[in-house]
Protein backbone atom coordinates (compact mmCIF):
# COMPACT_ATOMS: atom_id res chain seq x y z
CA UNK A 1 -23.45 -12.43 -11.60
CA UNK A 2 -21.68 -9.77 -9.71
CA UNK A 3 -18.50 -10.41 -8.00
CA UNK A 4 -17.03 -7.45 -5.07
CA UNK A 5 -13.86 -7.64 -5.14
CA UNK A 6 -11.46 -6.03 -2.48
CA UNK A 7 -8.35 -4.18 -4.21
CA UNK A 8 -6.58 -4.76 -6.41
CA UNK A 9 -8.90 -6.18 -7.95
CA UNK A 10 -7.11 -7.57 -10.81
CA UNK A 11 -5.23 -10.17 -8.56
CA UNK A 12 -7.97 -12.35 -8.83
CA UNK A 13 -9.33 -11.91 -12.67
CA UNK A 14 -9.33 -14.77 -13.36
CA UNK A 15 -11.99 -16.37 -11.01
CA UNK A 16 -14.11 -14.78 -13.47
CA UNK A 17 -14.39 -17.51 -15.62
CA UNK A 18 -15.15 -20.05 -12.96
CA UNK A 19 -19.33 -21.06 -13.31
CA UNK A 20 -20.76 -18.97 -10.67
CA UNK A 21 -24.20 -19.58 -12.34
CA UNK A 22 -24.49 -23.34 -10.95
CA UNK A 23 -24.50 -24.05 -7.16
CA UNK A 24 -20.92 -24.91 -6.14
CA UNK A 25 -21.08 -28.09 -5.21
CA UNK A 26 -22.16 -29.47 -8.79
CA UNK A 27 -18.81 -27.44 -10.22
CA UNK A 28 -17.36 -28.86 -12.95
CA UNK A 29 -13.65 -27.31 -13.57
CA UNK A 30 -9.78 -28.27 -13.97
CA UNK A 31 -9.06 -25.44 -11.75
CA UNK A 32 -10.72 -27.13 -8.63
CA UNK A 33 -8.88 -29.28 -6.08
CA UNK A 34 -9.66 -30.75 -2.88
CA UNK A 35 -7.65 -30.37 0.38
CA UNK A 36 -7.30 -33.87 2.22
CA UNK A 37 -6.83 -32.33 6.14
CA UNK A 38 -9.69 -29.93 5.59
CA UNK A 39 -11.54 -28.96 8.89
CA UNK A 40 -15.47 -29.54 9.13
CA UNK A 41 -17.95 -26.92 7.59
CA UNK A 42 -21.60 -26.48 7.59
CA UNK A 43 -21.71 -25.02 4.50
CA UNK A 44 -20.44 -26.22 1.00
CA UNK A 45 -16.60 -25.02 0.51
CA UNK A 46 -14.49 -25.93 -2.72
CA UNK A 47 -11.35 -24.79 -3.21
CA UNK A 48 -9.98 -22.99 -6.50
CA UNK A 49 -6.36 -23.08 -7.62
CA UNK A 50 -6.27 -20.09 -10.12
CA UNK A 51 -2.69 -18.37 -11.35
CA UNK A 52 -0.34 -19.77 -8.65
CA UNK A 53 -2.75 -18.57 -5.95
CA UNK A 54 -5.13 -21.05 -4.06
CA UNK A 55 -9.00 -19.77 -2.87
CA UNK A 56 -11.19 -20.85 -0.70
CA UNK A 57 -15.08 -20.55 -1.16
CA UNK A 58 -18.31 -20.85 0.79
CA UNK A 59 -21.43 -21.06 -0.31
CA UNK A 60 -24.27 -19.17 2.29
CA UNK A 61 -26.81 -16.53 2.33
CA UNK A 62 -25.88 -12.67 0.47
CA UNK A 63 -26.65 -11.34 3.91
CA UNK A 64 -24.49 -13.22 6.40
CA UNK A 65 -21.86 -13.20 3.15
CA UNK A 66 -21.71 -9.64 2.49
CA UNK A 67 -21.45 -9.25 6.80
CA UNK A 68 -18.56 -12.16 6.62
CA UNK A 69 -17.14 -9.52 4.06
CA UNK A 70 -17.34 -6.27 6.05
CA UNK A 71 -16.25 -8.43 9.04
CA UNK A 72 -12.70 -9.48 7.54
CA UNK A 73 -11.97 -5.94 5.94
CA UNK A 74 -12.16 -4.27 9.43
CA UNK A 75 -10.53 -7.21 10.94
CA UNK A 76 -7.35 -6.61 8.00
CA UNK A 77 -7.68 -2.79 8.89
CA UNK A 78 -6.76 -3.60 12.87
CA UNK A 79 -4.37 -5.99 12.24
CA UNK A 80 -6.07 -8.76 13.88
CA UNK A 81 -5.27 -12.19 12.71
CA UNK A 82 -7.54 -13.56 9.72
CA UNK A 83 -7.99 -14.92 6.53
CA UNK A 84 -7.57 -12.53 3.73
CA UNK A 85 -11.11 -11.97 1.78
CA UNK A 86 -10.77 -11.39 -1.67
CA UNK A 87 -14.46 -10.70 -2.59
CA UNK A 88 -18.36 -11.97 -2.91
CA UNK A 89 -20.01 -12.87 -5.63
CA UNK A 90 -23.81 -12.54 -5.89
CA UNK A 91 -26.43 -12.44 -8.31
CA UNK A 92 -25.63 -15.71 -9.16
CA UNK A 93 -28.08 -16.92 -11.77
CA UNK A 94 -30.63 -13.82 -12.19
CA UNK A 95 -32.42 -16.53 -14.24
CA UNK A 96 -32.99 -19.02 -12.04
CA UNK A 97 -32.68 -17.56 -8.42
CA UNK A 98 -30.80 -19.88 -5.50
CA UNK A 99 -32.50 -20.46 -2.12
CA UNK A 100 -31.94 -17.70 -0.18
CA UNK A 101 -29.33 -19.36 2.31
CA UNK A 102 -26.78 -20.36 -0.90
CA UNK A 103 -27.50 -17.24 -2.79
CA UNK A 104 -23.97 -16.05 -2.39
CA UNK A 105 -20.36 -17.16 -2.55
CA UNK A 106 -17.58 -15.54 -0.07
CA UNK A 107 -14.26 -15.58 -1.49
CA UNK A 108 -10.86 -15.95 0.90
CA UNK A 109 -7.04 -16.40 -0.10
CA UNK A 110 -6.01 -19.55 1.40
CA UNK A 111 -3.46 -19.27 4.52
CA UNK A 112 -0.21 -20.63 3.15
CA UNK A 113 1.80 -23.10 5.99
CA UNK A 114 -1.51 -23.56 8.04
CA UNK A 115 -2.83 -25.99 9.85
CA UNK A 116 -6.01 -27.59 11.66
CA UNK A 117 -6.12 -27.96 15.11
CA UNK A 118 -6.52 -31.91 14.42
CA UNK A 119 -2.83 -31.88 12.73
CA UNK A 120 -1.77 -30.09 15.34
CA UNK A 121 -2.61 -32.83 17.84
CA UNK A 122 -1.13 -35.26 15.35
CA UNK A 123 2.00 -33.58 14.82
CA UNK A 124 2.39 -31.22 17.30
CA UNK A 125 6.34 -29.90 16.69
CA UNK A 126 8.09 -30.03 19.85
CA UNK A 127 4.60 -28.00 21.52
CA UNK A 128 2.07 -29.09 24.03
CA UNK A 129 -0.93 -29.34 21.58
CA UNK A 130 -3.36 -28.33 24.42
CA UNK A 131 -1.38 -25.60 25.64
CA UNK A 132 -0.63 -24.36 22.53
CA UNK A 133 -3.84 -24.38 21.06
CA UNK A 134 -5.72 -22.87 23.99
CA UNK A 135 -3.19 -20.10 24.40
CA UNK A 136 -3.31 -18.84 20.97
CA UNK A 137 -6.74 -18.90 20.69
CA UNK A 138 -6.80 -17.18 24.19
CA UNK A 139 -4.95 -14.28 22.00
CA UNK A 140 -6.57 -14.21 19.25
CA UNK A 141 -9.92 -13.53 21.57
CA UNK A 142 -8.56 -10.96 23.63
CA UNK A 143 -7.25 -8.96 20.26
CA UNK A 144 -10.88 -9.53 18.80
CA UNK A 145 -12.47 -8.12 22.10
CA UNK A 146 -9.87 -4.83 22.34
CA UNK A 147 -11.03 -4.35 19.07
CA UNK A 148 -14.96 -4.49 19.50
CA UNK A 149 -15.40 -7.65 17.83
CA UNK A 150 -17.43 -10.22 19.07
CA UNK A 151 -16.83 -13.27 17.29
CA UNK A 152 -19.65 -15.80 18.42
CA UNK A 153 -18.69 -19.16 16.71
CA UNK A 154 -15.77 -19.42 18.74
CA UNK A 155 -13.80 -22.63 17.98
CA UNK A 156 -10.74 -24.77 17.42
CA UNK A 157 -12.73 -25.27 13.86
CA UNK A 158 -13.29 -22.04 12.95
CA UNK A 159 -9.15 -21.80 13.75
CA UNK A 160 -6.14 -22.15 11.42
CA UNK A 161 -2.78 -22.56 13.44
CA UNK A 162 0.65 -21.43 12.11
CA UNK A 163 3.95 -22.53 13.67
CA UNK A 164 5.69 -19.45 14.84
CA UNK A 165 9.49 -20.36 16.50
CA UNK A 166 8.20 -22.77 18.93
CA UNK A 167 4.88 -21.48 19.48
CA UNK A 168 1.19 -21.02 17.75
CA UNK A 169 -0.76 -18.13 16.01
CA UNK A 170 -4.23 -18.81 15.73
CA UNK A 171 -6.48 -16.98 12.48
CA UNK A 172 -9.59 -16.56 12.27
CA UNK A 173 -11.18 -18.31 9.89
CA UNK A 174 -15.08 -18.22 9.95
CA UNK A 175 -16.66 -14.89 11.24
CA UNK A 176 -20.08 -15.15 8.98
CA UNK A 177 -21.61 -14.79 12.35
CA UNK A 178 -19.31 -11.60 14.24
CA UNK A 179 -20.43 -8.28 15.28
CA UNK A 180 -18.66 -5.27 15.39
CA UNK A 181 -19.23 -2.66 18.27
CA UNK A 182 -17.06 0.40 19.51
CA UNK A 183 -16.59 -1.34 23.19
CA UNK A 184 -18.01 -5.32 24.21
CA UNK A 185 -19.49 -5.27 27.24
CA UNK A 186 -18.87 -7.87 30.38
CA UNK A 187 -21.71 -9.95 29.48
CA UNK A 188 -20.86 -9.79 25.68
CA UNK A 189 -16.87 -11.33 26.26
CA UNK A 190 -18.39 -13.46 28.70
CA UNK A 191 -20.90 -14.92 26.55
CA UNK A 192 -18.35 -15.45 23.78
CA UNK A 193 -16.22 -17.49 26.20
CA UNK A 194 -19.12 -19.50 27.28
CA UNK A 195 -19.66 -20.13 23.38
CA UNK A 196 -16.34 -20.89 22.90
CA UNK A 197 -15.70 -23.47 26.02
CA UNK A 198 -18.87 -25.57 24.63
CA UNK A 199 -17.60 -25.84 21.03
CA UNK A 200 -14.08 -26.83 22.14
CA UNK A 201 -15.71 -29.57 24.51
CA UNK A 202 -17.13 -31.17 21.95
CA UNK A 203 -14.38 -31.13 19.56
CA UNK A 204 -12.14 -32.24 22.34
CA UNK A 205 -14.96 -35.16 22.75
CA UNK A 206 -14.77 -36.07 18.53
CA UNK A 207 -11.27 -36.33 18.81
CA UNK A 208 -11.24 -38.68 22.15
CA UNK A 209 -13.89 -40.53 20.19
CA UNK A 210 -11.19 -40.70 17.43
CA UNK A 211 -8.49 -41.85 19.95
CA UNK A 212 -6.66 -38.90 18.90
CA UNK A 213 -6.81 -37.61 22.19
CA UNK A 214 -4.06 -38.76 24.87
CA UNK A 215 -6.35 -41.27 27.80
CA UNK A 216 -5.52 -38.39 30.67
CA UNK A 217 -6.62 -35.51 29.03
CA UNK A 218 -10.64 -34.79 29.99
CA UNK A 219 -12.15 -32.89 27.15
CA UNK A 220 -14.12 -30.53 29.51
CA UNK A 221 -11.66 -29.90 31.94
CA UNK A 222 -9.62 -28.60 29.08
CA UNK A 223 -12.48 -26.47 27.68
CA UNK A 224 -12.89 -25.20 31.09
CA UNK A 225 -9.46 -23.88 31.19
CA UNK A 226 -10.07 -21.28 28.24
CA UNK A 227 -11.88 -19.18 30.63
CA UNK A 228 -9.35 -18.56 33.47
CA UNK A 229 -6.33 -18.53 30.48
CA UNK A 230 -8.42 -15.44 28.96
CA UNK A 231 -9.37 -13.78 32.21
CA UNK A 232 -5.31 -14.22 33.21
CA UNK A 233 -4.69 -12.49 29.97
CA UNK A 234 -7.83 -9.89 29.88
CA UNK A 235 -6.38 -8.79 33.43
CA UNK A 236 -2.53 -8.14 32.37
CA UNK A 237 -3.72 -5.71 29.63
CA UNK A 238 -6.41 -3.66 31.16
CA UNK A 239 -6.35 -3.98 35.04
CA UNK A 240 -5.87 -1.28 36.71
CA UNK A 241 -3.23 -0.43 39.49
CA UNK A 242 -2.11 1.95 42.44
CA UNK A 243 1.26 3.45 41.45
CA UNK A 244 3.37 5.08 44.40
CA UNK A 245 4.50 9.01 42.83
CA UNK A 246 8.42 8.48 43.83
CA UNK A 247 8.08 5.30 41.37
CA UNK A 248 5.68 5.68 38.80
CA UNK A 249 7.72 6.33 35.93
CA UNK A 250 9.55 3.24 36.34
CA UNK A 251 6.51 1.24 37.06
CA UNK A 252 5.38 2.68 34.33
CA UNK A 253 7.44 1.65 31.51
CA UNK A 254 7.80 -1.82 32.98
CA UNK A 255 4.12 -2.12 32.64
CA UNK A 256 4.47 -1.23 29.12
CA UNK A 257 7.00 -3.27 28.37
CA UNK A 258 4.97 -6.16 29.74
CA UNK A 259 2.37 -5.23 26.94
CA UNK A 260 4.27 -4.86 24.22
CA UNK A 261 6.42 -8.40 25.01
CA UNK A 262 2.62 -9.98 24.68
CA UNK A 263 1.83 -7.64 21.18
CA UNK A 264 -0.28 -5.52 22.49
CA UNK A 265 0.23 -1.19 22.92
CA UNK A 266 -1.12 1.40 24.83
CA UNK A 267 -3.75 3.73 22.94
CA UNK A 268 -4.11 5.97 25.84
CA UNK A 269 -2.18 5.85 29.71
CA UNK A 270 -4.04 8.05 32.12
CA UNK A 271 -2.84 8.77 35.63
CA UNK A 272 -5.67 9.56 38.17
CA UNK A 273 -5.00 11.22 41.55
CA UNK A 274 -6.46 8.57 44.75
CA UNK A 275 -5.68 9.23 48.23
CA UNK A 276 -3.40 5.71 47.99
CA UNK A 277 -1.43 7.43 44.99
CA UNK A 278 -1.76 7.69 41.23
CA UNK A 279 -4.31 4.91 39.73
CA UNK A 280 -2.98 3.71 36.25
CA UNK A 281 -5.26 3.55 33.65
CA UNK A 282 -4.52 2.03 30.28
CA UNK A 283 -6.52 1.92 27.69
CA UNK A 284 -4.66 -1.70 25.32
CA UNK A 285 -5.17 -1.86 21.62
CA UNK A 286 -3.92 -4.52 19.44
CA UNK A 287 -0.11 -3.81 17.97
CA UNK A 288 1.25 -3.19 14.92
CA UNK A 289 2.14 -6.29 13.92
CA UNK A 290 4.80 -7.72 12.13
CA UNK A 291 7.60 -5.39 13.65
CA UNK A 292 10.60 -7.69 13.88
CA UNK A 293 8.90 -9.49 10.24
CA UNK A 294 9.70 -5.98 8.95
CA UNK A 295 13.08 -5.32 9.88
CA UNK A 296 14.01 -8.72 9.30
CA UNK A 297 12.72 -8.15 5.81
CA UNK A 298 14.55 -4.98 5.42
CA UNK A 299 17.43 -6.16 6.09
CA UNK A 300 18.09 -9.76 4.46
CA UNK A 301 14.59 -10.50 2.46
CA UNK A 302 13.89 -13.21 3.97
CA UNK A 303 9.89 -13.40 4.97
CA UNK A 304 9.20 -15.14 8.36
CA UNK A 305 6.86 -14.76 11.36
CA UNK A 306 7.11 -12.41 13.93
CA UNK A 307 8.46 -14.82 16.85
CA UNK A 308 10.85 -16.43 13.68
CA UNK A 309 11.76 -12.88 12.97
CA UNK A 310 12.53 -12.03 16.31
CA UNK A 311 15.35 -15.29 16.72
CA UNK A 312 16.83 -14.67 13.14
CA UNK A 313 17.81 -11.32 13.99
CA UNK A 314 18.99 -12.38 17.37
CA UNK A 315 21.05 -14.76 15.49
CA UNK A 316 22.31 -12.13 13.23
CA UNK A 317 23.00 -10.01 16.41
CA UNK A 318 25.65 -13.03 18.17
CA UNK A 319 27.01 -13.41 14.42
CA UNK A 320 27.83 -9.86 14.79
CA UNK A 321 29.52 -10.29 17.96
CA UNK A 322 31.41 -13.04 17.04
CA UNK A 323 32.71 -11.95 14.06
CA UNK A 324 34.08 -8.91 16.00
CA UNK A 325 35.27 -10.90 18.75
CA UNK A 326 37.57 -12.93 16.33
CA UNK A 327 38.58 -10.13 14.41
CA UNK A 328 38.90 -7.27 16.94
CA UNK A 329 37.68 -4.56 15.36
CA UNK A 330 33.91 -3.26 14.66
CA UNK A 331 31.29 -4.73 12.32
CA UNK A 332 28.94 -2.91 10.40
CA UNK A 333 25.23 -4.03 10.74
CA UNK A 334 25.22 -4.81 6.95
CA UNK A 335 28.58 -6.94 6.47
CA UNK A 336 27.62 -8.62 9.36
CA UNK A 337 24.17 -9.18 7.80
CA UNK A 338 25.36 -10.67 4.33
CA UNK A 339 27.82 -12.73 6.09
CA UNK A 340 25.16 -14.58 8.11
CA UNK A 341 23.10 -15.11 4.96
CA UNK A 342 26.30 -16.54 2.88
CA UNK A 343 27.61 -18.49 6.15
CA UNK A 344 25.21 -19.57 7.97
CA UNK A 345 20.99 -19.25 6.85
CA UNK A 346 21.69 -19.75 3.02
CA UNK A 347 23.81 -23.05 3.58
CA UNK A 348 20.64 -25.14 5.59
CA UNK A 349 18.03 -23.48 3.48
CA UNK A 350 19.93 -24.67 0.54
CA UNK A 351 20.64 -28.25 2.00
CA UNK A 352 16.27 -29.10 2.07
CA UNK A 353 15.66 -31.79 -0.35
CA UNK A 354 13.45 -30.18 -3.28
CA UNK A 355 10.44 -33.09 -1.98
CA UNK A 356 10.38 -31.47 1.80
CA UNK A 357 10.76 -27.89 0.35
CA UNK A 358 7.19 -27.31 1.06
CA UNK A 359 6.56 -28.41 4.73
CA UNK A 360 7.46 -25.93 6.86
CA UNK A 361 8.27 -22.20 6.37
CA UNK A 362 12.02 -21.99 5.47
CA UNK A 363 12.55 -19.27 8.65
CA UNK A 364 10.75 -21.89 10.93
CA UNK A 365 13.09 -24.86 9.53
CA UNK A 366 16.18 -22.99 10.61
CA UNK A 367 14.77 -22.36 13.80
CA UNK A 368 14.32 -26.05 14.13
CA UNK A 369 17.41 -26.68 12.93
CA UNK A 370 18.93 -24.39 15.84
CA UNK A 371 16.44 -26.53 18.09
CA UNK A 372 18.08 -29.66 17.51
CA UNK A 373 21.32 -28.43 17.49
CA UNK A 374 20.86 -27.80 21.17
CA UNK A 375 19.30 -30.96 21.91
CA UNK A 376 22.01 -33.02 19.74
CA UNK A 377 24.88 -31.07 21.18
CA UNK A 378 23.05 -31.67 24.88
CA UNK A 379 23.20 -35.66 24.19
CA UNK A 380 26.44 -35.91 22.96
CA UNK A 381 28.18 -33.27 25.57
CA UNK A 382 29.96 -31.43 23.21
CA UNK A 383 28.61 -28.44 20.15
CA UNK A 384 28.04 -31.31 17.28
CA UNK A 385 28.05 -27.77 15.02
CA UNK A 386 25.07 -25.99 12.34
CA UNK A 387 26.23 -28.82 9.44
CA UNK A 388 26.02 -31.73 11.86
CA UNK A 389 22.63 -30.25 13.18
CA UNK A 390 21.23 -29.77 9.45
CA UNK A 391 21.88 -33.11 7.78
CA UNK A 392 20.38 -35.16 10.80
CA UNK A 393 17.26 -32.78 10.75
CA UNK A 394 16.83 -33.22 7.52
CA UNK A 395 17.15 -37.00 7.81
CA UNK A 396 15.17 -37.26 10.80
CA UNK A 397 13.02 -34.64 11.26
CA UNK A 398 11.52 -32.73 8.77
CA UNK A 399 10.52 -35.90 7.05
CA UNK A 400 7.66 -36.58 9.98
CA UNK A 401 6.21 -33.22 9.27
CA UNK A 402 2.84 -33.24 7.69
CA UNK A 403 2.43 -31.24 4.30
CA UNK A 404 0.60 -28.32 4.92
CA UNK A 405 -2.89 -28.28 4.21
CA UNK A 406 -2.25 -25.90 0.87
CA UNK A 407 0.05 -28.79 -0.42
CA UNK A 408 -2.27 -31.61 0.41
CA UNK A 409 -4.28 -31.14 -2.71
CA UNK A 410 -5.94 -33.48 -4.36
CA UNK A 411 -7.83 -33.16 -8.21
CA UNK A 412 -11.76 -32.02 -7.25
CA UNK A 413 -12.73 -31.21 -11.01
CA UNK A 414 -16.41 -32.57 -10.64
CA UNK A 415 -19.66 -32.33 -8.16
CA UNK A 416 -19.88 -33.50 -4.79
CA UNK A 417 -21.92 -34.65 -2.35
CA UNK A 418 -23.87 -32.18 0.17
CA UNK A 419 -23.59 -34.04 3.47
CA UNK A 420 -25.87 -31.50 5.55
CA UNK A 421 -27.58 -28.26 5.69
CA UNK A 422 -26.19 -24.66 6.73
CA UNK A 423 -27.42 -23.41 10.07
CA UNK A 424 -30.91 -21.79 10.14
CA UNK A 425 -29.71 -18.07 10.61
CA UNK A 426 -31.65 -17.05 12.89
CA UNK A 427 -29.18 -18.74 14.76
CA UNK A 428 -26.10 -17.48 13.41
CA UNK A 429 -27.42 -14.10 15.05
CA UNK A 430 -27.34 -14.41 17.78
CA UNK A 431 -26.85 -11.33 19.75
CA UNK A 432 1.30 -15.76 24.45
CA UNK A 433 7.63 -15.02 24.53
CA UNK A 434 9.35 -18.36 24.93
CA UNK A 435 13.34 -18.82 26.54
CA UNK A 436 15.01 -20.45 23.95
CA UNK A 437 18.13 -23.02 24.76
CA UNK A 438 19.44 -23.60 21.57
CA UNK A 439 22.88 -22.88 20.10
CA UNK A 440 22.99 -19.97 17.88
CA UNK A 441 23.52 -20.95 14.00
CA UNK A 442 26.49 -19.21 13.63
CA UNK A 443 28.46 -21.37 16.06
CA UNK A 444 31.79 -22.65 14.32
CA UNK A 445 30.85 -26.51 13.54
C-alpha cells in the first residue's frame, strides 16, 4: 500500500495502521465510527476517528481519486471553500488486486460544526432554509467558475453548510468529477447550472416525499430559481459598465466596494476609451478569505467565521465607545479589547452547560445570544440586558439545536452493507451582508 499524503504529513501517522489491504466496507477497527445525519453517497464512505481528529474516506477508482486529489489542493490554493484532503492511498493489496473502480481510497479531514442540507431544513436557525441554501451554493459556484473550475456534480448533497452570523457557507464536498481550466466558457457555467438545477429538483422531490418539505414550496420552481440567483450574482462581479470621466473615480471605488462586501476582489480594472465614455472592465477573482477571522484572531484568540468575525469586532468597536463615553477620556484598542473578553464574551461562553458545549461554534452562540437579546428586549419593551439574554438562550434555545454531524457519532467497528454500485465513469466525465437588529453584548444589563 502507498498512501500520498499532503503536508505535514505526520498529522495523520497514524492512519497507517488502519487495514488498507481489505475493501473498506468489511473494516474491522475500534477507531471507526459512524455519523447518524450522514448525506447519501454512491460510493462506500467510513469514517475514522484517529488522535482527536475525525476522517472521512471514499472508496473509488485511483484515477478519479488521484483527480479528486489534485482537485481539492488547487481548490485550498485559491481559497475556495472545501473539504481539506489529507491524502490517497493506493496500491491497496498488490496481492490480490481490487476492481478497478474501488482500487483507491481518498482521504478528507472532516468539517467540524457542519451540516447537511436535510438538517438544515430541519433546524434551520432563525434562516429561510431555501433561501439560504440556494444562495450559498449560488456563491460557492460563482467562486468555483472565477476560478476555472467546473464542478459537474453540482448539488445540495455534494454540500456541507456552516452557520455563519445569521447566514450559510456552503463547502464543497465531492469534486471526484471537476475539471480545472484557465477560463469556463458560456456553455461550460451554463451546463453546470443545468446540472445543478436537476440534482436539486430531485432532492427537493426526496425530501417532499419525506414530508420534510413545507406543502407550498414546489421542488422545481425552487431548482429553477438557482439559475437567475447565479446569473444576478455572475452579473454584479463581471458586467461591464459606461463610466462618465467627471465621475469615474467615485464610481469606481463604489463598484469595488460592492465586490469586496460580497468577498470577491478585483485582479485587474481596465478603463477603455468609447465614444459614450470610459467602459469599466473588471476582471473578479475570489478574496482572500478570512480577513475579519484574522484580525479577530489577532486580537482576542478567539476563532470564528468570517461574518461571526465581522459582528464580534463590531461589538468590540461599541464596547470601545462606550467605555469612553462613560469615562471621558480615550481607550486604547487593546484595554478596550481585554475588557470585552473579561465583561462581556467570556461570561456567556462560560455560562454553556458542558452537554451543549458542542452544538454550535462558541462565536456563533454569542451571536445568537445578541439575537435574542433583541428579540426578548423587543417583546418586553425595555433592554432585558446580555445575562437575562444568556440564561433564557441557554434554557430555550440552544437545547433545540441539532449536534453537529462530527458529534453525532456512533461505534462502526465492523463491516457493512454495500447498498449500491459507484457510477460507471464514463459518466463521471463528462465534459451572499445581512442588517443586524440586535443589541450589542456590551449593553449594561
Amino acid at each position: 500500500m502507498r498512501f500520498v499524503f499532503t503536508p505535514p504529513a505526520d498529522r495523520a501517522a497514524g492512519l497507517l495502521t488502519l487495514p488498507w489491504s481489505v475493501p473498506l466496507a468489511q473494516w474491522r477497527d475500534d477507531r471507526l465510527i459512524e455519523i447518524r445525519q450522514r448525506g447519501i453517497s454512491r460510493h462506500v464512505v467510513r469514517f475514522v476517528y484517529d488522535d482527536g481528529t475525525l476522517y472521512a474516506l471514499k472508496e473509488l477508482s485511483e484515477r478519479l481519486a488521484r483527480r479528486e486529489y489534485q482537485v481539492l489542493r488547487a481548490l485550498a490554493d485559491l481559497n475556495v471553500p472545501a473539504v481539506e484532503v489529507v491524502g490517497i492511498a493506493v496500491d491497496l493489496d498488490v496481492a490480490q488486486p481490487r476492481q478497478q473502480d474501488r482500487d483507491a481510497i481518498l482521504v478528507t479531514r472532516f468539517l467540524t460544526y457542519a451540516a447537511t442540507y436535510r438538517a438544515v431544513f430541519s433546524h434551520p436557525r432563525g434562516i429561510q432554509p431555501v433561501d439560504g441554501l440556494l444562495d450559498a451554493l449560488v456563491e460557492l459556484l460563482v467562486r468555483l467558475h472565477l476560478s476555472g473550475f467546473f464542478w459537474g456534480d453540482c448539488s445540495l448533497s455534494n454540500t456541507l453548510y456552516r452557520h455563519d452570523a445569521g447566514t450559510l457557507e456552503a463547502y464543497l464536498v465531492d469534486a471526484e468529477t471537476s475539471e480545472q481550466h484557465p477560463t469556463l466558457s458560456d456553455g461550460q457555467r451554463a451546463y453546470d447550472i443545468e446540472l445543478a438545477t436537476e440534482r436539486i429538483a430531485g432532492e427537493l422531490l426526496d425530501l417532499q416525499a419525506g414530508q420534510r418539505l413545507p406543502d407550498d414550496i414546489d421542488p422545481f420552481e425552487i431548482a429553477e430559481e438557482l439559475g437567475p440567483r447565479y446569473q444576478s450574482l455572475w452579473q454584479e462581479l463581471t458586467r461591464e459598465e459606461i463610466l462618465n470621466p467627471d465621475d469615474q473615480r467615485r464610481r469606481i471605488a463604489e463598484r469595488l466596494h460592492r465586490l469586496n462586501k460580497l468577498g470577491f476582489d478585483a485582479d485587474e480594472v481596465e478603463l477603455i476609451p468609447t465614444p459614450d465614455g470610459n467602459k469599466l472592465r473588471l476582471r473578479t477573482r475570489v478574496a482572500e478569505s478570512g480577513h475579519f477571522a484574522r484580525q479577530l484572531f489577532l486580537r482576542t484568540g478567539i476563532d470564528a467565521g468570517e461574518n461571526q468575525a465581522r459582528r464580534l469586532l463590531n461589538d468590540i468597536a461599541g464596547f470601545r465607545a462606550y467605555l469612553e463615553q462613560i469615562q471621558g477620556r480615550p481607550v486604547s484598542e487593546i484595554v478596550a479589547t481585554n475588557r470585552w473578553l473579561e465583561e462581556v464574551y467570556d461570561p456567556v461562553i462560560t455560562a454553556i452547560p458542558e452537554e451543549l458545549r458542542g452544538r454550535l461554534p462558541p462565536a456563533e452562540i454569542f451571536h445568537e445570544v445578541l439575537e435574542h437579546r433583541w428579540y426578548m428586549s423587543e417583546a418586553a419593551g425595555r433592554d432585558v440586558g446580555t445575562t437575562a439574554a444568556t440564561t433564557d438562550y441557554l434554557e430555550q434555545v440552544l437545547p433545540a439545536a441539532p449536534p453537529p454531524l462530527d458529534e453525532t457519532l456512533d461505534d462502526a467497528t465492523g463491516p457493512i452493507d454495500v447498498v449500491g454500485e459507484p457510477l460507471d465513469e464514463a459518466a463521471a466525465t463528462a465534459s451572499g451582508e445581512r442588517i443586524s437588529t440586535s443589541a450589542p453584548g456590551w449593553l449594561a444589563d
